[in-house]
C-alpha atoms as a PDB file:
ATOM      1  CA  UNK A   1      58.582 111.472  -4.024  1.00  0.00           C
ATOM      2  CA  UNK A   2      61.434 112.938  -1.994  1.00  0.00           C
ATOM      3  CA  UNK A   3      64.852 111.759  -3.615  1.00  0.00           C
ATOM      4  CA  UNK A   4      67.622 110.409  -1.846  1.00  0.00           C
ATOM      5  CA  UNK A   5      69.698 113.425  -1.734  1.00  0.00           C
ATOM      6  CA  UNK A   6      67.158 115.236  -0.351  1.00  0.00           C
ATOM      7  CA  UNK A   7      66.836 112.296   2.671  1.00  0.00           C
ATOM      8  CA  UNK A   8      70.447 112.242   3.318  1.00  0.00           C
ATOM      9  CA  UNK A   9      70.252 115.907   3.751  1.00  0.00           C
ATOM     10  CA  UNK A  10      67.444 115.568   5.998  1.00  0.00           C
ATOM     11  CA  UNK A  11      68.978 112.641   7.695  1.00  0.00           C
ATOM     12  CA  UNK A  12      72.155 114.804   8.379  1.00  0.00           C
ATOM     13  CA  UNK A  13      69.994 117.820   9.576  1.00  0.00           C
ATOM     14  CA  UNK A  14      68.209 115.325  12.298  1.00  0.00           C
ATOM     15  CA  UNK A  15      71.631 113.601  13.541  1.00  0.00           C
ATOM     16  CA  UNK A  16      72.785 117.361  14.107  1.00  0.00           C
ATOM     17  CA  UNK A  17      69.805 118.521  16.032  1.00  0.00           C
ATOM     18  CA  UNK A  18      69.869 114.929  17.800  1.00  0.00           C
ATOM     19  CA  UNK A  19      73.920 115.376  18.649  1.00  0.00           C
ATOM     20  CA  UNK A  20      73.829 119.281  19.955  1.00  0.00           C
ATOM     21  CA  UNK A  21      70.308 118.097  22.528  1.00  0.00           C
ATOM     22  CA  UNK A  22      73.224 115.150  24.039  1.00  0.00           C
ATOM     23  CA  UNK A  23      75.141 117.406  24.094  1.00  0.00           C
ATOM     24  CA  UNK A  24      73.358 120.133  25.850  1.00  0.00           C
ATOM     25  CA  UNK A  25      71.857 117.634  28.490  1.00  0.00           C
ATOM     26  CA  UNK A  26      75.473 115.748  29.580  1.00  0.00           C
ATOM     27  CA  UNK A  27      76.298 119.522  30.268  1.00  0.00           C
ATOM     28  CA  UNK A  28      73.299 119.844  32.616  1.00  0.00           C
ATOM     29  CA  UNK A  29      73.382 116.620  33.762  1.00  0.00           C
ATOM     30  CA  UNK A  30      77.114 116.989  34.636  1.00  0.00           C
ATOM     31  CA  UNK A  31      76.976 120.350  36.317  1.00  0.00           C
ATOM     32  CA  UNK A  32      75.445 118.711  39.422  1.00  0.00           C
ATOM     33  CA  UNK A  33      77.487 115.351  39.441  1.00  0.00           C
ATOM     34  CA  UNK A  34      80.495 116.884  39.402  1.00  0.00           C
ATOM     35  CA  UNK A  35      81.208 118.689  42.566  1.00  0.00           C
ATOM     36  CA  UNK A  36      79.954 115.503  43.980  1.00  0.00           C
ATOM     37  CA  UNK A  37      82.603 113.651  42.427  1.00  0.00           C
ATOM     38  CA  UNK A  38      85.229 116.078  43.016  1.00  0.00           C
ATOM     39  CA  UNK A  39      83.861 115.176  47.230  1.00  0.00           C
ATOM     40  CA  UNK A  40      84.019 111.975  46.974  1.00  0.00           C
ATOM     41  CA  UNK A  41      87.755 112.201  45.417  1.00  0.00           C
ATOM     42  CA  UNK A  42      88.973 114.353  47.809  1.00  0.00           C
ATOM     43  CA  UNK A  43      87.533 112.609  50.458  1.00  0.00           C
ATOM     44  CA  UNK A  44      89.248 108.989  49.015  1.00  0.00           C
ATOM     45  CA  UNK A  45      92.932 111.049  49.214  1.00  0.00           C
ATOM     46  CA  UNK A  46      92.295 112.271  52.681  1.00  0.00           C
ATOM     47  CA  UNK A  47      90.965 108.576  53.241  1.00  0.00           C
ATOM     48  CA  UNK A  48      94.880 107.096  51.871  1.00  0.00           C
ATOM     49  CA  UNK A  49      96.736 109.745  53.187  1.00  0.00           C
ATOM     50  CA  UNK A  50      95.362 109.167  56.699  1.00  0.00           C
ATOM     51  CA  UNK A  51      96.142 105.184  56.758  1.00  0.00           C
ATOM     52  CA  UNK A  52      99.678 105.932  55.185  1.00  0.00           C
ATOM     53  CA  UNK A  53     100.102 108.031  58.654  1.00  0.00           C
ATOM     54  CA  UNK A  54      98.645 105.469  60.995  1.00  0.00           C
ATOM     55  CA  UNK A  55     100.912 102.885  58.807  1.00  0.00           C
ATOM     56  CA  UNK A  56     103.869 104.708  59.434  1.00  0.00           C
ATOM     57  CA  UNK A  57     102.768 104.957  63.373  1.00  0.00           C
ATOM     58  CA  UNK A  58     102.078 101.316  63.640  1.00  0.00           C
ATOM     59  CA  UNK A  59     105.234 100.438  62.131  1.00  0.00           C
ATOM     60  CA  UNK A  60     107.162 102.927  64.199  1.00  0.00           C
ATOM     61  CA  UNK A  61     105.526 101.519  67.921  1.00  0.00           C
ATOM     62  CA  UNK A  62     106.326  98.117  66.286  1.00  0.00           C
ATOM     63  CA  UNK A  63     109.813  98.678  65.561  1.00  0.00           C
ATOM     64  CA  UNK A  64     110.577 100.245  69.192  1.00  0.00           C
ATOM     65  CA  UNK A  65     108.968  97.096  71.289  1.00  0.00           C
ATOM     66  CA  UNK A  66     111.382  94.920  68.444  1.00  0.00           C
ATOM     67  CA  UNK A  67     113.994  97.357  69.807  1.00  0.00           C
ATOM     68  CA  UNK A  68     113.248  96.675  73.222  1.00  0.00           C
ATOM     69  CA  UNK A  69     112.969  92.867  73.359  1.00  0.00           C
ATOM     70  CA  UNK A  70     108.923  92.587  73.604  1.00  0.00           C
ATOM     71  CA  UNK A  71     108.740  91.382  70.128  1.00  0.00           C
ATOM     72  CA  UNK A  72     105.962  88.683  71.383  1.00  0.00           C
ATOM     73  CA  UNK A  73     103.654  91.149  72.596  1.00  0.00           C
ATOM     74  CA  UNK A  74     103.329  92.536  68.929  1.00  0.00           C
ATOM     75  CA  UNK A  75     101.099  90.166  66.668  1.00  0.00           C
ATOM     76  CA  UNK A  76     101.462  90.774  63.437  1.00  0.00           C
ATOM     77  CA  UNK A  77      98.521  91.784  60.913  1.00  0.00           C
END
């Protein structure tokens, strides 16, 4: 009969083995998910970066017709 120190070692050898194969895997896994991520982030900034211009444009057209008294042919959004 196998005693229980003898199991918790064995237990402890398992959980090892178990821990360095999740370990192994997220690392392969992650090597191909991440330069897609790193896209799709860099795509996202150029995404906000490019309506922060055309806010600044709309705002600037809307403050010249204000300017120049054809404040009813802006709607506003």
């Amino acid at each position: 009969m196998i005693n229980f120190i003898q199991l918790r070692q064995y237990r402890a050898k398992i959980v090892r083995q178990m821990r360095s194969q999740i370990f192994v895997r997220l690392h392969k896994n992650s090597a191909g998910i991440l330069p897609y991520v790193k896209g799709f982030l860099c795509d996202m900034t150029e995404n906000l970066q490019a309506d922060g211009v055309q806010s600044r444009q709309a705002g600037f057209v809307r403050c010249c017709l204000n300017k120049s008294g054809l404040k009813n042919a802006v709607k506003s959004v």
